[in-house]
Protein backbone atom coordinates (compact mmCIF):
# COMPACT_ATOMS: atom_id res chain seq x y z
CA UNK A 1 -29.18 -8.17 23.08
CA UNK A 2 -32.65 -6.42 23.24
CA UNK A 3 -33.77 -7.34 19.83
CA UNK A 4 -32.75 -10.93 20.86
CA UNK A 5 -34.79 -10.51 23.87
CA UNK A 6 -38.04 -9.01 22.27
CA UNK A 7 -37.80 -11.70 19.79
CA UNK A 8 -37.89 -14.02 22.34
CA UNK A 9 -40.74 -12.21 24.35
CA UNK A 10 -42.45 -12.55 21.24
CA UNK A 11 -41.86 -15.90 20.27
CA UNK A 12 -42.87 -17.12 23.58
CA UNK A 13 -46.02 -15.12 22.97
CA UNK A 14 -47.09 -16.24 19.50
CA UNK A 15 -46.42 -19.72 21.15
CA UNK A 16 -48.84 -19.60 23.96
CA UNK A 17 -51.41 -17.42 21.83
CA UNK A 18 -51.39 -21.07 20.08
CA UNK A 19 -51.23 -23.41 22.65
CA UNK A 20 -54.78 -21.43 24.14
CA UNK A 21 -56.61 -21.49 20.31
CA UNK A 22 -55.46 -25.56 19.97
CA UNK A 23 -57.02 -25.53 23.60
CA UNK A 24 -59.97 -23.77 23.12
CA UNK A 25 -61.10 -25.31 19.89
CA UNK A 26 -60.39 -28.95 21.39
CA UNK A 27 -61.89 -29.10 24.43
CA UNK A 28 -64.28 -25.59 24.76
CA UNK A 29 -65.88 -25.03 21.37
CA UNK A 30 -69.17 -27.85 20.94
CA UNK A 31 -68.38 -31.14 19.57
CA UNK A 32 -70.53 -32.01 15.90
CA UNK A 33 -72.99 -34.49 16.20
CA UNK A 34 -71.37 -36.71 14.01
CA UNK A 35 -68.17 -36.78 16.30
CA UNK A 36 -70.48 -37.39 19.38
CA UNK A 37 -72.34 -40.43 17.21
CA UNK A 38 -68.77 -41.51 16.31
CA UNK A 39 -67.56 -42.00 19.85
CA UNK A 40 -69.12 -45.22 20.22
CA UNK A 41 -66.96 -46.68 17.87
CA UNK A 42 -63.72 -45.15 19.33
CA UNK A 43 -64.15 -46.30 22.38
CA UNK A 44 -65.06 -49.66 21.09
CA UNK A 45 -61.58 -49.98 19.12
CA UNK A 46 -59.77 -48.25 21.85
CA UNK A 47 -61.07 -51.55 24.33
CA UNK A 48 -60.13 -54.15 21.40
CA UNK A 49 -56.57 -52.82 20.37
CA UNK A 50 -55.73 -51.13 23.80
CA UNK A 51 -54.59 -48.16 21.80
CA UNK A 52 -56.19 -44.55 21.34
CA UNK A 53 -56.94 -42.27 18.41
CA UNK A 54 -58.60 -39.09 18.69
CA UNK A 55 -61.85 -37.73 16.45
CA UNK A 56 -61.44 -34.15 15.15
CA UNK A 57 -62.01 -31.97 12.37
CA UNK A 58 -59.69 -31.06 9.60
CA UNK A 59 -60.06 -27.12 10.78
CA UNK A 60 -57.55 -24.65 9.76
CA UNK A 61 -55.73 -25.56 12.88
CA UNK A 62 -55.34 -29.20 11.90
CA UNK A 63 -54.68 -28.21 8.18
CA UNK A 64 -51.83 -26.32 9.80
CA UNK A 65 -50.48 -28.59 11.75
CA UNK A 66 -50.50 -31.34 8.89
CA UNK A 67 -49.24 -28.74 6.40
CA UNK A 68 -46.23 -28.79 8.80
CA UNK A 69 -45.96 -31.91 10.09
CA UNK A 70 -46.45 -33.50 6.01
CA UNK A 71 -43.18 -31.11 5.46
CA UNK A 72 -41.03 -32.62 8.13
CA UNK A 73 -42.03 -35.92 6.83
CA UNK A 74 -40.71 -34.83 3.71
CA UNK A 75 -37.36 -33.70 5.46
CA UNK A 76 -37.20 -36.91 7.74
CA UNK A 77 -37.12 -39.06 4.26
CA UNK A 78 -34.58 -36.61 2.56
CA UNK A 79 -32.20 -36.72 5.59
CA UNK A 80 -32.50 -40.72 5.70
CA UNK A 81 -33.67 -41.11 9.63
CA UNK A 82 -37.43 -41.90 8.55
CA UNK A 83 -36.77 -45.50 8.94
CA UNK A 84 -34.58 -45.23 11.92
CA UNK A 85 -36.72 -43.41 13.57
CA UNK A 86 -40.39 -45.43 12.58
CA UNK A 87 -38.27 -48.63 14.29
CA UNK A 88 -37.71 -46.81 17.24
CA UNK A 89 -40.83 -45.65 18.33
CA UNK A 90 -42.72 -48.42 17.17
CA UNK A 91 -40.44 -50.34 19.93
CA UNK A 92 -41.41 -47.97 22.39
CA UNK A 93 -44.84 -47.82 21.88
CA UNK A 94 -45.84 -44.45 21.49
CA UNK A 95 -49.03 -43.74 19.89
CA UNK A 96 -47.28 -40.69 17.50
CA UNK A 97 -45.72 -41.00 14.05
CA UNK A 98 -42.61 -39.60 13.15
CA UNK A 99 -43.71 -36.56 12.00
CA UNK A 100 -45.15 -35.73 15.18
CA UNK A 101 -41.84 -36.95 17.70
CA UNK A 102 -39.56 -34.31 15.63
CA UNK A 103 -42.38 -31.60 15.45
CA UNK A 104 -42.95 -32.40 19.42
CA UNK A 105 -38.69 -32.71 19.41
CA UNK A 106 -38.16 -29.68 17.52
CA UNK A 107 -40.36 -27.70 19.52
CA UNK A 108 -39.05 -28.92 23.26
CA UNK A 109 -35.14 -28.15 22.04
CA UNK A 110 -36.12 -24.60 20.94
CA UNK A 111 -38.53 -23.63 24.55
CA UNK A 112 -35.21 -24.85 26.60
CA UNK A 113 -32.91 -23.12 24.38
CA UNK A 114 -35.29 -20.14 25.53
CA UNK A 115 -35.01 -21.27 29.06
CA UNK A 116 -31.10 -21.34 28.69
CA UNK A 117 -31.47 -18.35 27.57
CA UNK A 118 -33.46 -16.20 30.47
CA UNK A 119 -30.77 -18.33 32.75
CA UNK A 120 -27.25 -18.61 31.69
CA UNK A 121 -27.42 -15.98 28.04
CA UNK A 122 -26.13 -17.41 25.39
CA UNK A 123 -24.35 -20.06 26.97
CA UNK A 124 -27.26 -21.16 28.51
CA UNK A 125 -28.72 -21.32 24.85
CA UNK A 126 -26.23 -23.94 23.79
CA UNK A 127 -26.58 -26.19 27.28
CA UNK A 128 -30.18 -26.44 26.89
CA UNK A 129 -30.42 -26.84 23.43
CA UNK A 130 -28.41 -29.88 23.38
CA UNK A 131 -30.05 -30.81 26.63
CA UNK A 132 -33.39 -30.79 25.11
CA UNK A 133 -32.37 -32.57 21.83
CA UNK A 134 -30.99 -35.21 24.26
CA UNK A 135 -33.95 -35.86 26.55
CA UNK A 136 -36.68 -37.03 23.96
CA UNK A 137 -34.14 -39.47 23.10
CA UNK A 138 -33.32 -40.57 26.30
CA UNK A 139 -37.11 -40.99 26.86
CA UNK A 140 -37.58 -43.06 24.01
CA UNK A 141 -35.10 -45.70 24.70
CA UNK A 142 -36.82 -45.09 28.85
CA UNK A 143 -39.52 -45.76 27.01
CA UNK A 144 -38.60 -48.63 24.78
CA UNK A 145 -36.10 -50.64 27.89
CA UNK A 146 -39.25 -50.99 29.72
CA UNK A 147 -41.36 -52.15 26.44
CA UNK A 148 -39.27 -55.21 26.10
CA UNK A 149 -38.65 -55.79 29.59
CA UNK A 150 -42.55 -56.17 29.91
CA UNK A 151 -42.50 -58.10 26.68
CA UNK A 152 -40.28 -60.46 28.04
CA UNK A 153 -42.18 -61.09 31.33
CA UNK A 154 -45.34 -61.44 29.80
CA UNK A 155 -44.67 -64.06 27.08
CA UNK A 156 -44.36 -67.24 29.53
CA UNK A 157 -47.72 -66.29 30.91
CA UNK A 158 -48.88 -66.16 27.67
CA UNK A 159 -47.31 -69.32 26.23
CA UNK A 160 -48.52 -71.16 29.70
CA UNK A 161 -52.24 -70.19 28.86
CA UNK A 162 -51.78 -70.97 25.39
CA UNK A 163 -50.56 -74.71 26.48
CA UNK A 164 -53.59 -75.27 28.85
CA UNK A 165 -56.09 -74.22 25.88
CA UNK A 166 -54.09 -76.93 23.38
CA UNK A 167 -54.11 -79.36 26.09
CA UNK A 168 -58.07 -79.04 26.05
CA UNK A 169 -58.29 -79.35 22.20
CA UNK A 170 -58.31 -76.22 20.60
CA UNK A 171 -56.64 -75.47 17.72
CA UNK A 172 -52.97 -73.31 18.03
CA UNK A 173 -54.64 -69.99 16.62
CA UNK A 174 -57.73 -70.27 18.68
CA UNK A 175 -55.52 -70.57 21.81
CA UNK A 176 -53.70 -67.48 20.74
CA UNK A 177 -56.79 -65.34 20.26
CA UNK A 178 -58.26 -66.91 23.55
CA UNK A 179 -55.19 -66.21 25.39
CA UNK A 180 -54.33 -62.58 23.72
CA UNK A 181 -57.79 -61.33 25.13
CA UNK A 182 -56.63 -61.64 28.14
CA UNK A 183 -53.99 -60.63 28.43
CA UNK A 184 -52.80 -56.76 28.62
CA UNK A 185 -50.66 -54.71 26.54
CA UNK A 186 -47.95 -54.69 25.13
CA UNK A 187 -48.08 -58.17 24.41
CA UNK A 188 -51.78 -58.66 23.61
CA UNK A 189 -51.00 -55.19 20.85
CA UNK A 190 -48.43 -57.66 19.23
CA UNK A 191 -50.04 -60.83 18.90
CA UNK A 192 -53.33 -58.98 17.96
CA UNK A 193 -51.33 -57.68 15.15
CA UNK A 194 -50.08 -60.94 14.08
CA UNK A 195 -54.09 -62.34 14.12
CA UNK A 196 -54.70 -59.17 12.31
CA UNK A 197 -52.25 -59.94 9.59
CA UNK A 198 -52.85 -63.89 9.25
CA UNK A 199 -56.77 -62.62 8.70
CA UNK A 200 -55.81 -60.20 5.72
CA UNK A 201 -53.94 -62.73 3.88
CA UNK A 202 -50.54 -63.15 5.16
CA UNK A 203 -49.15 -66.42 6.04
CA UNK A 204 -49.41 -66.96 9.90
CA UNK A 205 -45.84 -67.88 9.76
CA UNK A 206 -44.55 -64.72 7.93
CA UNK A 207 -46.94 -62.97 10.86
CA UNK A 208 -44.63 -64.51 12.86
CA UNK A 209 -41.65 -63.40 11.58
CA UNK A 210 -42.64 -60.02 11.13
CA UNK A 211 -43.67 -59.80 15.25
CA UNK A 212 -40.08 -61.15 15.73
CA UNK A 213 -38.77 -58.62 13.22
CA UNK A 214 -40.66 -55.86 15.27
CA UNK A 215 -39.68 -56.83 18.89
CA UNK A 216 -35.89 -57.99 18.68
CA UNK A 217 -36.26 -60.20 21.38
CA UNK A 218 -34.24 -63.22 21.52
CA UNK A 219 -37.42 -64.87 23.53
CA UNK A 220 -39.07 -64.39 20.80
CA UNK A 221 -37.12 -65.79 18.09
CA UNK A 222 -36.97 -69.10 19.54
CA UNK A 223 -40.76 -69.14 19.75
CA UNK A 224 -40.92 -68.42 16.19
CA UNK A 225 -38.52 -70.70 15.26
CA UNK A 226 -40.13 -73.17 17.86
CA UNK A 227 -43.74 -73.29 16.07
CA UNK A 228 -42.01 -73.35 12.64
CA UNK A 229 -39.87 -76.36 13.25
CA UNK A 230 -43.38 -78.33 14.75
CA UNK A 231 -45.65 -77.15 12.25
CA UNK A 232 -42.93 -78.32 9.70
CA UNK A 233 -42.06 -81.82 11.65
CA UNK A 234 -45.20 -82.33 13.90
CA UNK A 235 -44.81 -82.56 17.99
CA UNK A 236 -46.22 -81.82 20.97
CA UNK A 237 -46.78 -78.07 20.81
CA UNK A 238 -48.43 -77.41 24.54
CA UNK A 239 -45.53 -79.43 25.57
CA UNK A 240 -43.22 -77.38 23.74
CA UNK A 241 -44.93 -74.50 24.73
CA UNK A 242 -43.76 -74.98 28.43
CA UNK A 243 -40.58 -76.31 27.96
CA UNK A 244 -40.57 -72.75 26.24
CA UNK A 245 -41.93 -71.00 28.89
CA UNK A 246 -40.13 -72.76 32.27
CA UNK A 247 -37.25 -71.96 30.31
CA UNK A 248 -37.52 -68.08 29.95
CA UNK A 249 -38.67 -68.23 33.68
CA UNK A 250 -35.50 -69.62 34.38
CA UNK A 251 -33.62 -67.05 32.50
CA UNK A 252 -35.82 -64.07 34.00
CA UNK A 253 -34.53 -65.56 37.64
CA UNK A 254 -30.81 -65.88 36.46
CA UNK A 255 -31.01 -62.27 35.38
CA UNK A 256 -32.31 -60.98 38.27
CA UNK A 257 -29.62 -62.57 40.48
CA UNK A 258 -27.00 -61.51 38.07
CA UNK A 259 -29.02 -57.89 38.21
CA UNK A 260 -28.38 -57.95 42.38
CA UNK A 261 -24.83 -58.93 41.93
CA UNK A 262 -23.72 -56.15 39.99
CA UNK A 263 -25.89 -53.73 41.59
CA UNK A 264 -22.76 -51.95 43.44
CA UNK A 265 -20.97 -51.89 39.81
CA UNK A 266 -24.04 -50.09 37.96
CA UNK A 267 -23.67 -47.61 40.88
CA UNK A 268 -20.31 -46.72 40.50
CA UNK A 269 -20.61 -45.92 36.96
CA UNK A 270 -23.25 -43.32 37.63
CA UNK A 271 -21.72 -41.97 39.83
CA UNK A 272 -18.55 -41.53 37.83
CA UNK A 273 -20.77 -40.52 34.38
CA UNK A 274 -22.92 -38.16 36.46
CA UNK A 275 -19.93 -36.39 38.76
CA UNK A 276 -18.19 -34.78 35.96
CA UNK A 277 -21.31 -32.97 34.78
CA UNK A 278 -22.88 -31.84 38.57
CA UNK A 279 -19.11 -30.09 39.08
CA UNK A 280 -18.98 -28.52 36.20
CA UNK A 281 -23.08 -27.31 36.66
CA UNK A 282 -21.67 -26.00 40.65
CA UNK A 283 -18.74 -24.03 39.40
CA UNK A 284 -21.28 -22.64 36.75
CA UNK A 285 -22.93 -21.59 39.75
CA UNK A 286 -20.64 -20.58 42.26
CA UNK A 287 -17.60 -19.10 40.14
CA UNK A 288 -19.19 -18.59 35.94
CA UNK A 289 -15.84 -16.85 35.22
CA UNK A 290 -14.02 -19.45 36.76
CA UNK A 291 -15.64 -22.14 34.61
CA UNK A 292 -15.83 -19.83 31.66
CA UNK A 293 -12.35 -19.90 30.31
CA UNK A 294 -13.23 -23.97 29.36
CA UNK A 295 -15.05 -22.00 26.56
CA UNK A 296 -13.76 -19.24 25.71
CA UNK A 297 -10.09 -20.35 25.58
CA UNK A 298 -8.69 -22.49 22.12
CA UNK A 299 -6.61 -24.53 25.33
CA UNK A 300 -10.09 -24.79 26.98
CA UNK A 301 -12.10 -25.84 23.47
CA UNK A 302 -9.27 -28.42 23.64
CA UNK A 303 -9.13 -30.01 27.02
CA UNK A 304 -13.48 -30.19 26.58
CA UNK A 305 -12.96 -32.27 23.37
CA UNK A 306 -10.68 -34.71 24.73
CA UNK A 307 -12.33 -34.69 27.89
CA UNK A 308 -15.77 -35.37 26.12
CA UNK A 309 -14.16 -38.31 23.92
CA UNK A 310 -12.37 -40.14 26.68
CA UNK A 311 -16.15 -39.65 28.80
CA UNK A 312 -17.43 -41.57 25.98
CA UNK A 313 -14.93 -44.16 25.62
CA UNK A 314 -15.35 -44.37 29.67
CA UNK A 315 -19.13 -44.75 29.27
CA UNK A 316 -19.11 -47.53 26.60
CA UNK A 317 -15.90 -49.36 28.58
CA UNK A 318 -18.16 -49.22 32.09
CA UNK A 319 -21.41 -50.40 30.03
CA UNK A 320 -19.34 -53.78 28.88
CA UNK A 321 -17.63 -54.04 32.43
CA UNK A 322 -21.00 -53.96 34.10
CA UNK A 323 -23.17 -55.78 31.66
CA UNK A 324 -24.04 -59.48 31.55
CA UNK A 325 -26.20 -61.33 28.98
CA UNK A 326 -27.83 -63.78 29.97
């Protein structure tokens, strides 16, 4: 128990002692004149693309860092979740690769496995442990709901300022780079990126398809397959355009009524996810020994696995019961 806890001590030590020298040489020791002459040009990209990127030095602390972060890459690749896992937070919009989420991941789960530990001993260890391989998840798909939700409401504005611009006789991609300048992100990061592609060669069509590939949003797979069809068979595009958009506004309406209605459903299944978890975290509290056979027991192993596969089959039954596509 005491070497566990001065390796600990120390860990948390070594840690910190890090966390001040990637401090310190960021923001506290002077910037190069080239970075300072560079800056210019950051911002100017960062006010284009709406995205950041940061101007450093390869120092030994960033050749560390790469050194460990190129190695996870490596492991990411081997263990098959590279892809997986480049999908997902390219949905949520995060400005880090996948190197970075499971150095960042990796790093969160083992400082709350430490915080179990100070708390609960080794049973706090395995709590927070999964707790904090669960949360970064959870964040990401926070993270990646409110992406597309945003996604969603912006494209009728978008297509509705694209119509007016046809209407007035430009041409479909000058509208779109008209109209993607003013608008904000997400949705002006997207379509920039499909201008971006159709300038370096690739079809504007296949552009298309790959921003449909990249949001899975049904929205946007009819306005794909909307400006296919017309540049195939010819039309009215701005008046496709907002029979496309008064369409979606339709749909956004419908869902929020349907939203309302089920509001007192949603609830209940919170409630009854969440209440099995906050009694079990109060009898941890009030009565450990109590609460301790569940895991110490081969009866009490038992009753937690089927307990933890009927919560799931609850969780997934409640989702269907409460959830309506529209």
């Amino acid at each position: 128990m005491t070497i566990i806890l001065i390796s600990s001590l120390l860990f948390v030590s070594l840690g910190s002692a890090i966390l001040f020298y990637l401090i310190f040489s960021r923001y506290l020791l002077p910037k190069p004149v080239i970075l300072e002459q560079l800056e210019f040009y950051r911002h100017a990209w960062e006010s284009y693309y709406g995205r950041s990127f940061r101007l450093g030095e390869a120092g030994m602390s960033a050749r560390f860092i790469d050194a460990i972060l190129a190695t996870i890459g490596r492991l990411s690749q081997f263990a098959g979740v590279s892809a997986i896992l480049i999908e997902e937070l390219e949905k949520s919009g995060l400005a880090i690769n996948i190197r970075q989420f499971i150095f960042y991941h990796s790093l969160f789960a083992i400082f709350m496995g430490l915080f179990g530990y100070f708390i609960w001993g080794f049973m706090g260890i395995i709590v927070f442990v999964i707790l904090g391989a669960f949360l970064p998840i959870a964040y990401l798909n926070i993270l990646k709901n409110k992406r597309k939700n945003t996604l969603s409401k912006q494209l009728p504005e978008l297509l509705a300022m694209v119509s007016g611009l046809l209407k007035v006789g430009h041409g479909f991609q000058q509208a779109l780079d008209a109209s993607v300048k003013e608008m904000k992100p997400p949705i002006s990061y997207e379509f920039k990126k499909v201008l971006i592609e159709n300038r370096l060669g690739i079809s504007f069509e296949q552009a298309l398809d790959n921003l449909s590939k990249r949001v899975k949003i049904s929205d946007f797979d009819w306005l794909v397959l909307s400006i296919k069809i017309q540049r195939e068979t010819g039309g009215n595009l701005a008046e496709i355009l907002d029979m496309l958009a008064e369409t979606m506004r339709q749909r956004e309406e419908l869902a929020g009524q349907i939203k309302a209605l089920t509001a007192e459903g949603r609830l209940s299944a919170f409630i009854l996810i969440g209440l099995p978890f906050l009694i079990a975290g109060a009898l941890f509290l009030i009565n450990p020994g109590y609460i301790g056979l569940m895991f110490s027991t081969s009866a009490g192993i038992m009753m937690l696995i089927v307990a933890g596969v009927l919560m799931v089959v609850g969780i997934f039954w409640l989702k269907k019961v409460v959830e309506i596509k529209v």
